[in-house]
PDB file of N, CA and C in Angstrom:
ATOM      1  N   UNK A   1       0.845  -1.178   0.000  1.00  0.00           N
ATOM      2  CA  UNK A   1       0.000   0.000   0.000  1.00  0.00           C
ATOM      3  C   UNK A   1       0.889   1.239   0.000  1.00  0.00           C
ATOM      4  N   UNK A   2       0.504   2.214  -0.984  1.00  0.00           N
ATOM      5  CA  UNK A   2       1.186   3.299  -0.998  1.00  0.00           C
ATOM      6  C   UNK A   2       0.945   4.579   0.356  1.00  0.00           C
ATOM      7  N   UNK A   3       2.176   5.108   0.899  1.00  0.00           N
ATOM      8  CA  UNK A   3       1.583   5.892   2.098  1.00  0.00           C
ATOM      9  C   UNK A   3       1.737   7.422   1.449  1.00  0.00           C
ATOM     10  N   UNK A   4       0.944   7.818   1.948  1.00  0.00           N
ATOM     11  CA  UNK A   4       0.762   9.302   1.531  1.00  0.00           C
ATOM     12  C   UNK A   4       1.050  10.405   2.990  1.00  0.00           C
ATOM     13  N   UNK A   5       1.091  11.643   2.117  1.00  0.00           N
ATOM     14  CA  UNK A   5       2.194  12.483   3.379  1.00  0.00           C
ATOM     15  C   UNK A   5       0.697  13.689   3.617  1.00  0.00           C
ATOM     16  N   UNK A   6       1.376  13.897   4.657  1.00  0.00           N
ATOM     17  CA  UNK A   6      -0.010  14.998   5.308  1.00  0.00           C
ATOM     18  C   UNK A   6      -0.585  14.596   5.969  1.00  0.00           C
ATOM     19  N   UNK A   7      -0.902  14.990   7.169  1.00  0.00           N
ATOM     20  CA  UNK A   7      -1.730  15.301   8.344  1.00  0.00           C
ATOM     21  C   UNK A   7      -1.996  16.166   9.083  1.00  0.00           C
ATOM     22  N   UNK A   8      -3.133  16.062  10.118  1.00  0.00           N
ATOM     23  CA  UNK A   8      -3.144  17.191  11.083  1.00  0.00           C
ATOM     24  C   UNK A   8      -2.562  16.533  12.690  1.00  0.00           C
ATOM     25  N   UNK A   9      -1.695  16.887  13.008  1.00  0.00           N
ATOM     26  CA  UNK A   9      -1.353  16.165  14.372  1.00  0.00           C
ATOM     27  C   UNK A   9      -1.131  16.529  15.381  1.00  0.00           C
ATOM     28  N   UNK A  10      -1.779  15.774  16.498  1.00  0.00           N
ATOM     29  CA  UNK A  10      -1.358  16.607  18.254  1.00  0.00           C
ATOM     30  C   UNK A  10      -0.068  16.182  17.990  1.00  0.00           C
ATOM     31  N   UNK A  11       0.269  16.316  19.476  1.00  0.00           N
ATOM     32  CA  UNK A  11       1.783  16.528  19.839  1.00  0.00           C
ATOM     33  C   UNK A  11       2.662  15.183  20.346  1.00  0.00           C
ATOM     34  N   UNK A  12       1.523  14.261  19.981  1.00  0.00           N
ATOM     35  CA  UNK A  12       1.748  12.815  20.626  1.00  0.00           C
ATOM     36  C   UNK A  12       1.381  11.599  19.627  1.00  0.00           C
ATOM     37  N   UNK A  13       1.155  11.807  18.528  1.00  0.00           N
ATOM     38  CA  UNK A  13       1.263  10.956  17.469  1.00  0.00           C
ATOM     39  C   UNK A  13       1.906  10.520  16.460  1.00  0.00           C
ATOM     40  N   UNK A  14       3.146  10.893  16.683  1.00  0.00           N
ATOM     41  CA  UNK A  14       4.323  10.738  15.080  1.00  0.00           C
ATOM     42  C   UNK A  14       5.576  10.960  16.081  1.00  0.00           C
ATOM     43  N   UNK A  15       6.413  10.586  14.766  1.00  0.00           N
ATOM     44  CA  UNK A  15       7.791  10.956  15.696  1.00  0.00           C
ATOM     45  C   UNK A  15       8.802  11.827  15.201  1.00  0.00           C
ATOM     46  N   UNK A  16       9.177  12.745  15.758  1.00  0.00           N
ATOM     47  CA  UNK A  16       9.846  14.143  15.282  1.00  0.00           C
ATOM     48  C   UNK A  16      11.383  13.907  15.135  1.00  0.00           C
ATOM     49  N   UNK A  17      11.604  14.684  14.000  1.00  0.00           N
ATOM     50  CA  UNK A  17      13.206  14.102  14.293  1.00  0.00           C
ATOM     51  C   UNK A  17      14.344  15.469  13.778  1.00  0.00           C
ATOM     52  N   UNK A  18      15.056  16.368  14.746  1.00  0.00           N
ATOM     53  CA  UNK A  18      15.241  17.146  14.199  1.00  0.00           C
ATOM     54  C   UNK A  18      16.878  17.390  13.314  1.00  0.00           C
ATOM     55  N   UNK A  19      16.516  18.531  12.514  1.00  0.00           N
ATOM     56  CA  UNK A  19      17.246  18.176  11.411  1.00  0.00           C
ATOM     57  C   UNK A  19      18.142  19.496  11.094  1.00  0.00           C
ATOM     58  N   UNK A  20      19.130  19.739  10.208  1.00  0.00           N
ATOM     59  CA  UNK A  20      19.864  20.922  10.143  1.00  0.00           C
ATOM     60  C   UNK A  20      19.699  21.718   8.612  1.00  0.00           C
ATOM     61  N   UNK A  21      18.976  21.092   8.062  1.00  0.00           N
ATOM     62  CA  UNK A  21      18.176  21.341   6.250  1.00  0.00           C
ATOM     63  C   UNK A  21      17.144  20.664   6.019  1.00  0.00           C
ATOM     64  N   UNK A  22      15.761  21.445   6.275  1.00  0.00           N
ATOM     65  CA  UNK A  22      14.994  20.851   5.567  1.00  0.00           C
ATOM     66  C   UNK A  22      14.792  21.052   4.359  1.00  0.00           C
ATOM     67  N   UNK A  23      15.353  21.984   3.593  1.00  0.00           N
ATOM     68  CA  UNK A  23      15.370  22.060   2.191  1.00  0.00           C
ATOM     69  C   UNK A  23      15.806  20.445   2.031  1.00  0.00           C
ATOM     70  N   UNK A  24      17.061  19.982   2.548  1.00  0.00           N
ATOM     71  CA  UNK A  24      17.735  19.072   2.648  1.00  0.00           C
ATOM     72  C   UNK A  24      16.566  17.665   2.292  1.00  0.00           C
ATOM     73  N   UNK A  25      15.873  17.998   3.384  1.00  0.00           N
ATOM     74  CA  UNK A  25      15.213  16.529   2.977  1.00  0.00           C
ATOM     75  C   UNK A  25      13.763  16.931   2.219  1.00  0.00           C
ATOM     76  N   UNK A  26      13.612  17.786   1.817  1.00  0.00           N
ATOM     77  CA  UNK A  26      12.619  17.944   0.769  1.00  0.00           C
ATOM     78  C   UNK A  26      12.955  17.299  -0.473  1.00  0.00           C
ATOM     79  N   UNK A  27      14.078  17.931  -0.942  1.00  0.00           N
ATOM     80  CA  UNK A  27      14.685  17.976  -2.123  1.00  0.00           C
ATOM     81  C   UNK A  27      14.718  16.104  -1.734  1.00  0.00           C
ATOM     82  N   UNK A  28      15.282  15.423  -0.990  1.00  0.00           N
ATOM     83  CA  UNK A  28      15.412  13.771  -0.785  1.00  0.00           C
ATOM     84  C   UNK A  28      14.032  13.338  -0.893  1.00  0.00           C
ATOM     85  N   UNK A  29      13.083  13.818  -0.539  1.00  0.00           N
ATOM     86  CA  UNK A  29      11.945  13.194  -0.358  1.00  0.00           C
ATOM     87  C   UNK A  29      11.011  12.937  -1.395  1.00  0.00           C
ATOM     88  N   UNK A  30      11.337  14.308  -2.461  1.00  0.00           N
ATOM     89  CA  UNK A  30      10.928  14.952  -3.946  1.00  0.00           C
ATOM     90  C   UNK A  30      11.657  13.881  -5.120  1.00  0.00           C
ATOM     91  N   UNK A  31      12.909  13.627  -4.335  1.00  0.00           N
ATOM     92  CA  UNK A  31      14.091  12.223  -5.276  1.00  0.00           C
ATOM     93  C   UNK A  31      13.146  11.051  -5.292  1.00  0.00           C
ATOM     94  N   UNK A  32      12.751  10.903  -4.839  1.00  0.00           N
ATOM     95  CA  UNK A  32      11.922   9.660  -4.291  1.00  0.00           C
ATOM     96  C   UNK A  32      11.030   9.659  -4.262  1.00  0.00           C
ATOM     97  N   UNK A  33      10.487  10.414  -4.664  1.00  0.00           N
ATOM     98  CA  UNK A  33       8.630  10.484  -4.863  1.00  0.00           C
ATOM     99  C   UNK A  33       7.849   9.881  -3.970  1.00  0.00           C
ATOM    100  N   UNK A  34       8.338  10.945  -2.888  1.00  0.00           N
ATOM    101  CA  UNK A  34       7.488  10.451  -1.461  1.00  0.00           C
ATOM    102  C   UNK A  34       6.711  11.957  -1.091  1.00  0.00           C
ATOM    103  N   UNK A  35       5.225  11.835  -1.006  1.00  0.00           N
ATOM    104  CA  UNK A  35       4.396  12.711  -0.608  1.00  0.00           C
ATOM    105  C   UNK A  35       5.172  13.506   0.730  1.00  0.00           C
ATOM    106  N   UNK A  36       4.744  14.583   1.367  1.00  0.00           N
ATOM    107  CA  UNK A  36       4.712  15.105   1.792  1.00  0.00           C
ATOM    108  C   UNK A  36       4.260  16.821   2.068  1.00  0.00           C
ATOM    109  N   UNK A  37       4.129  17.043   3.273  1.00  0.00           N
ATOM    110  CA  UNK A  37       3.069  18.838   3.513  1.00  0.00           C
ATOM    111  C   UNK A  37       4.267  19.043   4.172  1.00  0.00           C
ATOM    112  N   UNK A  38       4.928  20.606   3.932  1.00  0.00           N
ATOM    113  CA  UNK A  38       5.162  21.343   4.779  1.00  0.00           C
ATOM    114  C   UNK A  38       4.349  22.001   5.741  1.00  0.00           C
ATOM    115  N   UNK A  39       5.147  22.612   6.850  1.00  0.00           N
ATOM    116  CA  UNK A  39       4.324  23.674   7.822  1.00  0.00           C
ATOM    117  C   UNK A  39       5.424  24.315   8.231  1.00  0.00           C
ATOM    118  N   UNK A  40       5.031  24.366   9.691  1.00  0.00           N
ATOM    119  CA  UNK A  40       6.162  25.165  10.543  1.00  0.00           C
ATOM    120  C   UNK A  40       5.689  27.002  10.414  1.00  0.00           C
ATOM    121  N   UNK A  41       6.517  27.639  11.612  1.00  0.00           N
ATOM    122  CA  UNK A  41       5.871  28.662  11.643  1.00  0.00           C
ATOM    123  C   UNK A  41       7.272  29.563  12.074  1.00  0.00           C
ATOM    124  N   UNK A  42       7.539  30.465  11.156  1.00  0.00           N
ATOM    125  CA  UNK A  42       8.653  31.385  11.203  1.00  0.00           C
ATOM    126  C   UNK A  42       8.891  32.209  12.530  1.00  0.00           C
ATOM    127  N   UNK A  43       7.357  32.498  13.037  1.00  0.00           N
ATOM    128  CA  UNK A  43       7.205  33.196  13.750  1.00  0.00           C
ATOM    129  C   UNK A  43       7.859  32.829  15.502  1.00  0.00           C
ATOM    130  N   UNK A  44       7.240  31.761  15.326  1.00  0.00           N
ATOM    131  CA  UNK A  44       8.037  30.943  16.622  1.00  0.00           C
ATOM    132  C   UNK A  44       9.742  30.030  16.242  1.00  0.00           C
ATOM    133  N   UNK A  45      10.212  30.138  14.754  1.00  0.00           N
ATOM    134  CA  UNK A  45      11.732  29.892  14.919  1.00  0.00           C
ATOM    135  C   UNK A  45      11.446  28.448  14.323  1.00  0.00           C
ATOM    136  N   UNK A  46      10.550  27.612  13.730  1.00  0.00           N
ATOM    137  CA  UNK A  46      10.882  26.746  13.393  1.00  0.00           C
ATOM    138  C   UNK A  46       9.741  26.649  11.668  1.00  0.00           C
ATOM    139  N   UNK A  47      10.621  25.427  11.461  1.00  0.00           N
ATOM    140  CA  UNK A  47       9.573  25.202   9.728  1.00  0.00           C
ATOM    141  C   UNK A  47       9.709  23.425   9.930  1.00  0.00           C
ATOM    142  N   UNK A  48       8.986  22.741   9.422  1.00  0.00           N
ATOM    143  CA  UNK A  48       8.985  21.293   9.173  1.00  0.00           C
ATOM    144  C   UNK A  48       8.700  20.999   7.914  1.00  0.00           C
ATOM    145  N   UNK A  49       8.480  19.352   7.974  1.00  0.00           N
ATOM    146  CA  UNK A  49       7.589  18.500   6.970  1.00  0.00           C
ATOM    147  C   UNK A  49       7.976  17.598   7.087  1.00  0.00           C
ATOM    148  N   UNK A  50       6.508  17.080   7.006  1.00  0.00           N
ATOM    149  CA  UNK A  50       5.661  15.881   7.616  1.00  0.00           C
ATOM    150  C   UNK A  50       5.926  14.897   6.390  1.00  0.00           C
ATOM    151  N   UNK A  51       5.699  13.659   6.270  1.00  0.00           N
ATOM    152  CA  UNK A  51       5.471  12.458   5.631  1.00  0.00           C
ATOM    153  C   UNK A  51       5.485  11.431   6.385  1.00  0.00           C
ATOM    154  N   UNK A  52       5.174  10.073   5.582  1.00  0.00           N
ATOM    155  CA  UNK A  52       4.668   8.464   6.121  1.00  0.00           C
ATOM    156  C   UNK A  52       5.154   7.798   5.459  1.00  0.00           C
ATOM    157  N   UNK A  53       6.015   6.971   6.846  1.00  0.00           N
ATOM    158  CA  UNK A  53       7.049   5.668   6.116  1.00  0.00           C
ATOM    159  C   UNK A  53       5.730   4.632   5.421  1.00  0.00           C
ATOM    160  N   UNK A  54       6.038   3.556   5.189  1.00  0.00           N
ATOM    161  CA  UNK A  54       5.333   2.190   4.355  1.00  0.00           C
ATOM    162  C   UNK A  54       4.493   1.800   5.076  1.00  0.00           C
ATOM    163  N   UNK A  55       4.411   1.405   5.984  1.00  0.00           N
ATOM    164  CA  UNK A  55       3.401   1.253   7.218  1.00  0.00           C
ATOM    165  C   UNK A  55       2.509   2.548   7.920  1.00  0.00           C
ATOM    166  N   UNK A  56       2.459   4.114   7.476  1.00  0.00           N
ATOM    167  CA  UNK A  56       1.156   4.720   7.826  1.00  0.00           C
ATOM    168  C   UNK A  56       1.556   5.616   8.725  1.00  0.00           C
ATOM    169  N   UNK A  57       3.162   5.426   9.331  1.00  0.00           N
ATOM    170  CA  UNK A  57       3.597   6.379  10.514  1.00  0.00           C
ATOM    171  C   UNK A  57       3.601   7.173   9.802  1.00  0.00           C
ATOM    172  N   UNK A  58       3.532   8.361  11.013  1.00  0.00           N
ATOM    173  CA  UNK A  58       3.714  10.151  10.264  1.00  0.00           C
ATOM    174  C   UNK A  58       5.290  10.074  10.881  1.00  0.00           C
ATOM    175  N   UNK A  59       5.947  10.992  10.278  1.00  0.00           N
ATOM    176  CA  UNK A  59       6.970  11.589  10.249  1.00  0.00           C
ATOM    177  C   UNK A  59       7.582  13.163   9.951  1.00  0.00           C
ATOM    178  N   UNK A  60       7.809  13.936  10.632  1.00  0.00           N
ATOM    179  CA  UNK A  60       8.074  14.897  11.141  1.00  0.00           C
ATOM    180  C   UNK A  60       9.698  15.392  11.281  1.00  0.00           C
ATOM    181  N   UNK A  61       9.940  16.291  10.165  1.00  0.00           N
ATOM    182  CA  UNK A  61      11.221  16.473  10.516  1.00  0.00           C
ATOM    183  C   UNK A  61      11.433  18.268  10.184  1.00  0.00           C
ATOM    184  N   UNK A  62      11.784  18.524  11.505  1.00  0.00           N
ATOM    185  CA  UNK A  62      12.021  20.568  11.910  1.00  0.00           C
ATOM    186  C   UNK A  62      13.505  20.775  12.434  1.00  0.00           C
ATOM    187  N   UNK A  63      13.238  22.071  11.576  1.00  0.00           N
ATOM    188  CA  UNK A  63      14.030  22.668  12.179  1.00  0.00           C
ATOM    189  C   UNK A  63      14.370  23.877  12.744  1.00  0.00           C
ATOM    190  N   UNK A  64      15.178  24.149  14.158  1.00  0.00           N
ATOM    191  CA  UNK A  64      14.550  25.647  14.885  1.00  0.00           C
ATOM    192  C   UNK A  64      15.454  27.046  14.583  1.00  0.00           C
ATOM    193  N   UNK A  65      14.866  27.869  14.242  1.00  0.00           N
ATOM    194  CA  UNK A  65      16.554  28.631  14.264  1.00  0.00           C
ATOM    195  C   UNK A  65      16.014  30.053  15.270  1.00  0.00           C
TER     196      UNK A  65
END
């Protein structure tokens, strides 16, 4: 089954993993033609994006500056 990227999520359902480019793993994720939503919010110092390994987990990877 193909997993698709995007969700809406509390703060207790996926697992975050932080990172030093998310351009970085866009551009990897875009190689690979794996869905995914950005977010993140400038305002508070950070940006993400979300996607789902093969099995349905969300995945979450930010970064704060």
């Amino acid at each position: 089954e193909e997993a698709t990227g995007g969700a809406r999520l509390s703060r207790s359902d996926h697992l975050a993993l932080e990172v030093g480019d998310v351009g970085a793993v866009r551009e990897t994720l875009e190689k690979h033609g794996i869905p995914h939503q950005e977010g993140g919010n400038r305002r508070l110092g950070m940006e993400q994006i979300f996607c789902r390994d093969p099995d349905g987990h969300v995945i979450e990877f930010v970064r704060y500056f």
